[in-house]
Protein backbone atom coordinates (compact mmCIF):
# COMPACT_ATOMS: atom_id res chain seq x y z
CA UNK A 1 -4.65 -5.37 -11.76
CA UNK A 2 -4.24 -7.27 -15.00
CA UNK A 3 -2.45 -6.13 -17.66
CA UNK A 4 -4.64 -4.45 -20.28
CA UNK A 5 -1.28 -5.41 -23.38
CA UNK A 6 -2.46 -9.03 -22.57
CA UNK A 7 -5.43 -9.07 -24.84
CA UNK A 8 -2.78 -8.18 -27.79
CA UNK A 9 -0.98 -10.48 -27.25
CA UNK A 10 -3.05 -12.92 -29.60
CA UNK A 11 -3.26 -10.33 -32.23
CA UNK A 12 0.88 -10.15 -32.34
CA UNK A 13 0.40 -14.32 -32.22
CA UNK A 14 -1.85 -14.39 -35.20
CA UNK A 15 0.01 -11.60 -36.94
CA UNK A 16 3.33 -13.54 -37.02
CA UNK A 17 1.51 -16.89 -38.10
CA UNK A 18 0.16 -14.87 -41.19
CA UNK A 19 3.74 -13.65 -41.87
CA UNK A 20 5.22 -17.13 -41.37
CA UNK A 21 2.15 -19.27 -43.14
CA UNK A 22 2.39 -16.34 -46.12
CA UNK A 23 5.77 -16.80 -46.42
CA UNK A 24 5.62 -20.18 -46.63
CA UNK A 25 2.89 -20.35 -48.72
CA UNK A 26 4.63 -18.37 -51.67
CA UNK A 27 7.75 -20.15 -51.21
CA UNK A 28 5.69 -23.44 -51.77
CA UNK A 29 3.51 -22.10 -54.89
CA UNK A 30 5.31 -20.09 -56.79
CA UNK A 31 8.87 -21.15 -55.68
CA UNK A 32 10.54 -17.66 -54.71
CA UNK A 33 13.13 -17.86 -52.15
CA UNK A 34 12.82 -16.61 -48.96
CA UNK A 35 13.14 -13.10 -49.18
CA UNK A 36 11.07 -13.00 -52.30
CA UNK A 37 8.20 -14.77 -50.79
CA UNK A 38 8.26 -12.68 -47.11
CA UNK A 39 8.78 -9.14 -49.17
CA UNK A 40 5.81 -10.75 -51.24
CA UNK A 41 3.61 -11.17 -48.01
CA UNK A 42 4.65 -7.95 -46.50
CA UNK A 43 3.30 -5.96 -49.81
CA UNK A 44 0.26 -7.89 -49.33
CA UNK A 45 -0.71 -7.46 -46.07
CA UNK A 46 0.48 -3.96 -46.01
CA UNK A 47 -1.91 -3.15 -49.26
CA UNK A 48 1.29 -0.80 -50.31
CA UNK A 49 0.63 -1.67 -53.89
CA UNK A 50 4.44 -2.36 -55.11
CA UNK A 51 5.11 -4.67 -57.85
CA UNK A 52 4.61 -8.51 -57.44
CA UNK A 53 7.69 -10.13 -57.41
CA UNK A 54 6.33 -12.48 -60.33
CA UNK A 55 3.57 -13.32 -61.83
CA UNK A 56 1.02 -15.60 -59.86
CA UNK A 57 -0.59 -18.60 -60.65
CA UNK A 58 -4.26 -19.37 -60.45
CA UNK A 59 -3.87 -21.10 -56.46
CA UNK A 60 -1.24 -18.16 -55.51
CA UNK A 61 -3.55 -15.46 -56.37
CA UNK A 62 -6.67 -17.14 -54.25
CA UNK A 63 -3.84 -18.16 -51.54
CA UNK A 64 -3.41 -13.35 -51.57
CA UNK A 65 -6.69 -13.47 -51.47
CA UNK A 66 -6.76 -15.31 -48.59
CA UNK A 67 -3.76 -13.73 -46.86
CA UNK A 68 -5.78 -9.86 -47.44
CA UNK A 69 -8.78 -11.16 -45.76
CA UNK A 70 -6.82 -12.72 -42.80
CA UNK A 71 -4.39 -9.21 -42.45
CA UNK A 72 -7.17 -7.23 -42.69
CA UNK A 73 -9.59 -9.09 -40.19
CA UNK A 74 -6.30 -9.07 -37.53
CA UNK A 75 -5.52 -5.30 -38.28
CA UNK A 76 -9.24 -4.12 -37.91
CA UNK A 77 -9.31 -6.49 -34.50
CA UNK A 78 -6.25 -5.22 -33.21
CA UNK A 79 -7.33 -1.62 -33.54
CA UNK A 80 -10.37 -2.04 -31.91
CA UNK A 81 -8.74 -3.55 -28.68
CA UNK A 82 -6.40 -0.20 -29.08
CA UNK A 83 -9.64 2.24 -29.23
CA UNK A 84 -11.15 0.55 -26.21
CA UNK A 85 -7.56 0.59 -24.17
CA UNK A 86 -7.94 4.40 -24.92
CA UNK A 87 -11.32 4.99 -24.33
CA UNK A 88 -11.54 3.35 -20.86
CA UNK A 89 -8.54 4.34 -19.16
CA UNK A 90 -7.26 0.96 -18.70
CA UNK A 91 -3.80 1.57 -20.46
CA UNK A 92 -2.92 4.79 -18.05
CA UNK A 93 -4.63 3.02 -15.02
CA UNK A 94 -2.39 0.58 -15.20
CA UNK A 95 0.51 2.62 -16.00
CA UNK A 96 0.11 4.58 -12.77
CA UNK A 97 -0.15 1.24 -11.23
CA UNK A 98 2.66 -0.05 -11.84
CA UNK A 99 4.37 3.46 -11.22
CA UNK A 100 3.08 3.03 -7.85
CA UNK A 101 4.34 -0.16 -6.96
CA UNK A 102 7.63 1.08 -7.76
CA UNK A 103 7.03 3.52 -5.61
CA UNK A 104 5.98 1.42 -3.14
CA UNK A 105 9.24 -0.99 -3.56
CA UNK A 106 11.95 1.42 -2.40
CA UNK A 107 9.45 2.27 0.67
CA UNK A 108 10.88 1.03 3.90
CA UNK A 109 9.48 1.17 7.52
CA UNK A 110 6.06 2.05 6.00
CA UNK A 111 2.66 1.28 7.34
CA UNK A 112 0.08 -0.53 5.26
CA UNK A 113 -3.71 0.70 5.94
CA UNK A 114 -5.81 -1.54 4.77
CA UNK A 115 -9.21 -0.22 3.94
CA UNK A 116 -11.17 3.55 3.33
CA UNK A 117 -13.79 3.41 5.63
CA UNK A 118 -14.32 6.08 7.81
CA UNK A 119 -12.35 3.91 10.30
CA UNK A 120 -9.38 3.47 7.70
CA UNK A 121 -9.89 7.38 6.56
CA UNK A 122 -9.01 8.26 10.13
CA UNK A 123 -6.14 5.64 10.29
CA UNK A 124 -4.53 7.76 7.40
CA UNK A 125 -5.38 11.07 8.49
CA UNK A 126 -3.57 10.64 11.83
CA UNK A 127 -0.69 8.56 10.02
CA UNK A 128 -0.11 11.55 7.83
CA UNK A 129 -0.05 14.29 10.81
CA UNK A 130 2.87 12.24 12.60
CA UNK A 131 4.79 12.20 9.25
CA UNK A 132 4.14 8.64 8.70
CA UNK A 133 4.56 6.95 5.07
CA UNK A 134 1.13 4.78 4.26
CA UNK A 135 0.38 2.71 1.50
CA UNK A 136 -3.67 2.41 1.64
CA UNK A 137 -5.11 -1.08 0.26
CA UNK A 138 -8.50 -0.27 -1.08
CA UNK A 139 -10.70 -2.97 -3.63
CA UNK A 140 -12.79 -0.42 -4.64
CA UNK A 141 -11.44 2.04 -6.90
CA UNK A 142 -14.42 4.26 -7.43
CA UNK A 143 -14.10 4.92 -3.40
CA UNK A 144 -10.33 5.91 -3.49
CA UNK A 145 -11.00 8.43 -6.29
CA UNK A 146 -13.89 10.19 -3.82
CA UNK A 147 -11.40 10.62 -1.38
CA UNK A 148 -8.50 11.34 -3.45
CA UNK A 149 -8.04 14.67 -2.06
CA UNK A 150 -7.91 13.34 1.36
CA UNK A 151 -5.14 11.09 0.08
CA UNK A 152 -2.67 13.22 -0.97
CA UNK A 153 0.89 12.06 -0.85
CA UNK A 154 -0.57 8.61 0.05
CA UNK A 155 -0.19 6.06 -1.92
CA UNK A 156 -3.26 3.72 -2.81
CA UNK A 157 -3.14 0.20 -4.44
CA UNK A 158 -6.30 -1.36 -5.47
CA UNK A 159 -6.81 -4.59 -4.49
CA UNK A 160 -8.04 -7.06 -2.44
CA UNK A 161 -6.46 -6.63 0.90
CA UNK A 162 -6.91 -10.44 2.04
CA UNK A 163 -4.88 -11.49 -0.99
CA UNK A 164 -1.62 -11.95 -0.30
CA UNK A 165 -0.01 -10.65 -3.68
CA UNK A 166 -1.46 -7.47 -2.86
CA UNK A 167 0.35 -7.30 0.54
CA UNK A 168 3.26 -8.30 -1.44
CA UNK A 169 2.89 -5.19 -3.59
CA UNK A 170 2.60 -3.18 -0.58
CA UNK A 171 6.04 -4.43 0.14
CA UNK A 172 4.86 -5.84 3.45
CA UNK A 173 7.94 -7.56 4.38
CA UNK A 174 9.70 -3.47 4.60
CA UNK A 175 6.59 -2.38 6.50
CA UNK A 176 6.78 -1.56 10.09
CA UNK A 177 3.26 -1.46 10.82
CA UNK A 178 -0.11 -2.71 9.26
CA UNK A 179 -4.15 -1.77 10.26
CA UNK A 180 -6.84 -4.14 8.87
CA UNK A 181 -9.37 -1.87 8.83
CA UNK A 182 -12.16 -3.39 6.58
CA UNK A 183 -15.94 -3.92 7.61
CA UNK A 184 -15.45 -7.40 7.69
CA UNK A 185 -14.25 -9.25 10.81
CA UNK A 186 -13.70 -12.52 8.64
CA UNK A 187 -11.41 -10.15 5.99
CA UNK A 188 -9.83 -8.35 8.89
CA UNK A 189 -8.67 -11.67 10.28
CA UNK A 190 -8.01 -12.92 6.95
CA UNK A 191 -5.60 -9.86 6.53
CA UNK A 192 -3.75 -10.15 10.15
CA UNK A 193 -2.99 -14.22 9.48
CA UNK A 194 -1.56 -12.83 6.05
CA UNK A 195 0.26 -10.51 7.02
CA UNK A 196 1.88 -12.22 9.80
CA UNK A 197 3.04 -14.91 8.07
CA UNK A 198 4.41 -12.33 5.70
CA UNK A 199 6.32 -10.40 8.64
CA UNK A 200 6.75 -11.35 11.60
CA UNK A 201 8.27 -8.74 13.38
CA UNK A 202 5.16 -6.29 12.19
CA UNK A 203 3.04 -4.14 14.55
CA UNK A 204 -0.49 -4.91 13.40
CA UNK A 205 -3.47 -3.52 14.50
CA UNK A 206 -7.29 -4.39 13.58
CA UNK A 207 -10.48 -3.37 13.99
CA UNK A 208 -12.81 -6.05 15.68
CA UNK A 209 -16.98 -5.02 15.71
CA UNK A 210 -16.86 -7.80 18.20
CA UNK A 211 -15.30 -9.06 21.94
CA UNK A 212 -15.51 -12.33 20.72
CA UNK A 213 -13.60 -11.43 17.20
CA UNK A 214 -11.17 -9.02 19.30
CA UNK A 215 -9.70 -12.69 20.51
CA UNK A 216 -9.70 -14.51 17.34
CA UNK A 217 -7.44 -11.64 15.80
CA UNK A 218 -5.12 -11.40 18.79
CA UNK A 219 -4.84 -15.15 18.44
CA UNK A 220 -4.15 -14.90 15.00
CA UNK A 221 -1.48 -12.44 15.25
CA UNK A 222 -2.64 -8.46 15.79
CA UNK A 223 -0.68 -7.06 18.67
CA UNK A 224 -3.82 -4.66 19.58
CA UNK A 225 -7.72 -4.55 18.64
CA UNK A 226 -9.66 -1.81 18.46
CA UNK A 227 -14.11 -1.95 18.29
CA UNK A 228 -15.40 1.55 17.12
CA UNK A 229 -18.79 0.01 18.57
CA UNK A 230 -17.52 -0.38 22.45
CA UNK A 231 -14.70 2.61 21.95
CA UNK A 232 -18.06 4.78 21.17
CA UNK A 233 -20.17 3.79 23.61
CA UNK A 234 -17.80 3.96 26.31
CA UNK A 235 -16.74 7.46 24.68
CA UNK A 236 -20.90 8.56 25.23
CA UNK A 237 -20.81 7.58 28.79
CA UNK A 238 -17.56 9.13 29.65
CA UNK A 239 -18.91 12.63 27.93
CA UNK A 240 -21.87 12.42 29.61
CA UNK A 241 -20.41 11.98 33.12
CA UNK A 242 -17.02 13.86 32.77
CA UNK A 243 -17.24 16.14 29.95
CA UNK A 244 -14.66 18.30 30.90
CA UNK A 245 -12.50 15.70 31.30
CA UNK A 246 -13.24 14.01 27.94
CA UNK A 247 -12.36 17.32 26.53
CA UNK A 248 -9.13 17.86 27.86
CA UNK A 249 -8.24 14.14 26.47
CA UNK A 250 -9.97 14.90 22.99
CA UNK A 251 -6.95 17.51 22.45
CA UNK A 252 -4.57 15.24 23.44
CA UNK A 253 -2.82 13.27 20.65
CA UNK A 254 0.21 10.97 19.62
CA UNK A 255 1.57 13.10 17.17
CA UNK A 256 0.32 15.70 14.07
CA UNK A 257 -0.68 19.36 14.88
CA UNK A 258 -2.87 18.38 17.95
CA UNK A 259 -1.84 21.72 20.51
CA UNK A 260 -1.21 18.84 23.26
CA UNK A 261 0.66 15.72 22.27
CA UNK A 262 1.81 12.56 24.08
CA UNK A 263 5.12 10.89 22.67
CA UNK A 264 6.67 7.61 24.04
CA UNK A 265 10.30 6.72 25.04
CA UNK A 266 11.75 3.18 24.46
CA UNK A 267 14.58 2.99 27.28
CA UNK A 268 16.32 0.62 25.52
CA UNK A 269 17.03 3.03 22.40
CA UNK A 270 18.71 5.60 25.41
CA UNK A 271 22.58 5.66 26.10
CA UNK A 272 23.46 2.78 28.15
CA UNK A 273 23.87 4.83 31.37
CA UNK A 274 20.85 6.74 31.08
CA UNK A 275 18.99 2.90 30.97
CA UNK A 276 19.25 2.65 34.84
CA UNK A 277 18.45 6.20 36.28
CA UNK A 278 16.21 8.43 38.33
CA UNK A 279 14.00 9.85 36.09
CA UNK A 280 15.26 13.21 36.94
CA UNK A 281 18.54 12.60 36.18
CA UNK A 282 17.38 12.25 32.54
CA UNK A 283 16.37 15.94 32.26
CA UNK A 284 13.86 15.79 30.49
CA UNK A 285 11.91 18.54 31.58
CA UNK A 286 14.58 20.80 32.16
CA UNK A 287 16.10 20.15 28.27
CA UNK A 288 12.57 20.13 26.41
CA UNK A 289 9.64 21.49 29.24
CA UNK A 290 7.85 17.96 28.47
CA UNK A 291 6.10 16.02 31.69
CA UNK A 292 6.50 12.02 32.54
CA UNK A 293 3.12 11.09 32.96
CA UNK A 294 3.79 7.59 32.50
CA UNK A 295 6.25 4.41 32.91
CA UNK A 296 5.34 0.83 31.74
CA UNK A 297 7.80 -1.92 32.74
CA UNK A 298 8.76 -4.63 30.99
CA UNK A 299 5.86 -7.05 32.18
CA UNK A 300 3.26 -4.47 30.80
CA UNK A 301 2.31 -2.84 34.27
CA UNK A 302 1.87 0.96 34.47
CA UNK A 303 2.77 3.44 36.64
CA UNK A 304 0.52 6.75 36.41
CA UNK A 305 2.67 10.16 37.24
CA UNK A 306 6.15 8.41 38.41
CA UNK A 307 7.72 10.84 40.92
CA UNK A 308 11.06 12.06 39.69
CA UNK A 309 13.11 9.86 42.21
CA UNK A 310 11.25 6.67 39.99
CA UNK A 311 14.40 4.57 38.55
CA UNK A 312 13.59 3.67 34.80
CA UNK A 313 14.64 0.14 34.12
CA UNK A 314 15.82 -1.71 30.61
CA UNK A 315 12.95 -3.14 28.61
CA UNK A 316 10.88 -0.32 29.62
CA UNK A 317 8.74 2.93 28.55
CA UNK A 318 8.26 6.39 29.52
CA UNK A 319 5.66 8.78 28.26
CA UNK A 320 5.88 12.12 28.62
CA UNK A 321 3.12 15.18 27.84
CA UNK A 322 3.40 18.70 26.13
CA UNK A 323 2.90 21.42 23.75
CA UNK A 324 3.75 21.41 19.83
CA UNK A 325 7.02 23.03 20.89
CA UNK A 326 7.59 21.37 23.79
CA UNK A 327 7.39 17.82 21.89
CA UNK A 328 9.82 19.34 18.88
CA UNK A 329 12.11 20.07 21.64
CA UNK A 330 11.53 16.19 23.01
CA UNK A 331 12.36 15.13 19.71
CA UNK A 332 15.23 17.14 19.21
CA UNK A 333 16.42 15.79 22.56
CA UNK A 334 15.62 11.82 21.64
CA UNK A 335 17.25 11.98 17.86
CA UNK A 336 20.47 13.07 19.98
CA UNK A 337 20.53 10.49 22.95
CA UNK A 338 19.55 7.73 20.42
CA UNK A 339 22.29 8.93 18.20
CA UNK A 340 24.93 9.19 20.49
CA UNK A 341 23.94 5.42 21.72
């Protein structure tokens, strides 16, 4: 956003040529010194109405003449610009703004949303219920005041999400995570090339309306796509053929107040000796009641309902399944093992 002070700057600028030029001007025509001539131009273009230093000659009283028109054209401008500031919000817009972004800076392992769609709306409603901290990049500002409520304890940037100063300000380089989640295929792969190059090491998701735009963003950088067009369909067909079944996974969720939840375990963050073990000897049941329902190895392959004789390797995930206080429990359990690694 641009900073609404800019537009005085000219009036300060022509304000401190009249003081100089005035000053000058009385030092040159009627020969006071310095301090004689700038008190002189001071009571002028203040219209105090002290005494004149001296009397004036014929071309210093047309050269006051001219100073009070000037003064008074650059006050009456100046206040103006100040009225407007007022009246349209601009000044405490960008006040907030810039209280944001400070915000914003001392954020760290953050996820940027980029987008309030309904797509993006959801993004940041499911963010919030797994205690996540977004930053939501939005260019129109009349849309993130409709959903302000929504947004509470977000915080929203206006901008343009393909422009990388605004990524910047989202302090994308501290983020951990980033979802391009505008209507646009061409600005959501505008956003995931940005945003790479920016970091790296970020997770990035984006939505694709397309198979053939679903490539083009992996290729540019997004580690997973997402099209609300086949992810519906598909959803239809499912809940018209198994509807019990697309009930049961409808309650199931990866975090947030969902009564069923499914949380992930990175082997690597476990103790070194519980890296290479049967997954029963991890306990995990027995410590927080939750359920392996899933391993992925390193190359990406899964294994559906490991038995409990399954040996986890490094570079590898588990998933297990269960209730709200089941999954406290798991965490609970995790915060300690990664701790004591």
């Amino acid at each position: 956003m641009s900073n609404p002070f800019e537009s005085l700057k000219n009036v300060f600028f022509v304000f401190a040529v009249i003081l100089i030029a005035g000053t000058v001007g009385y030092r040159w025509l009627e020969g006071f010194n310095w301090l004689q001539s700038f008190y002189m131009v001071i009571q002028t273009v203040s219209t105090v109405g002290f005494n004149e230093v001296g009397p004036l000659s014929t071309g210093g009283i047309w050269f006051t003449i001219a100073l009070i028109a000037g003064s008074f054209g650059t006050f009456a401008y100046g206040a103006g610009l100040l009225a407007q500031l007022a009246i349209d919000g601009k000044v405490q817009l960008y006040l907030r703004t810039k209280r944001l972004e400070r915000k914003v800076e001392k954020l760290n392992n953050h996820t940027i949303v980029c987008g309030l769609g309904r797509n993006g709306r959801q993004v940041v409603s499911k963010l919030k219920a797994y205690g996540v901290q977004v930053v939501v990049l939005e260019l129109e500002e009349e849309r993130a005041n409709r959903y302000r409520a929504e947004l509470d304890g977000v915080v929203v940037l206006i901008g343009d999400a393909t422009n990388d100063e605004i990524l910047e300000k989202a302090n994308i380089t501290h983020a951990s995570g980033l979802v391009a989640a505008l209507a646009s295929d061409t600005d959501n792969l505008f956003v995931v090339i940005s945003a790479r190059q920016l970091n790296p090491k970020l997770v990035i998701g984006a939505r694709a309306n397309t198979e053939s735009t679903e490539k083009k963003l992996l290729a540019a950088g997004a580690n997973y796509t997402v099209s609300p067009n086949l992810v519906g369909g598909s959803h239809l067909a499912h809940n018209l053929m198994n509807p019990g079944v697309m009930n049961f996974l409808d309650h199931l969720s990866v975090g947030g107040s969902s009564a069923t939840n499914i949380e992930e375990i990175v082997v690597d963050e476990l103790p070194e000796e519980m890296s290479s073990c049967n997954i029963k000897d991890l306990k995990i049941r027995q410590q927080t009641g939750c359920t392996v329902i899933g391993y992925v190895d390193e190359s990406g392959e899964l294994v559906v309902n490991p038995s409990p004789d399954f040996k986890v390797a490094p570079h590898s995930k588990l998933y297990v399944l269960g209730n709200d206080e089941q999954i406290r429990a798991f965490r609970n359990w995790f915060n300690k093992q990664t701790q004591a690694s």
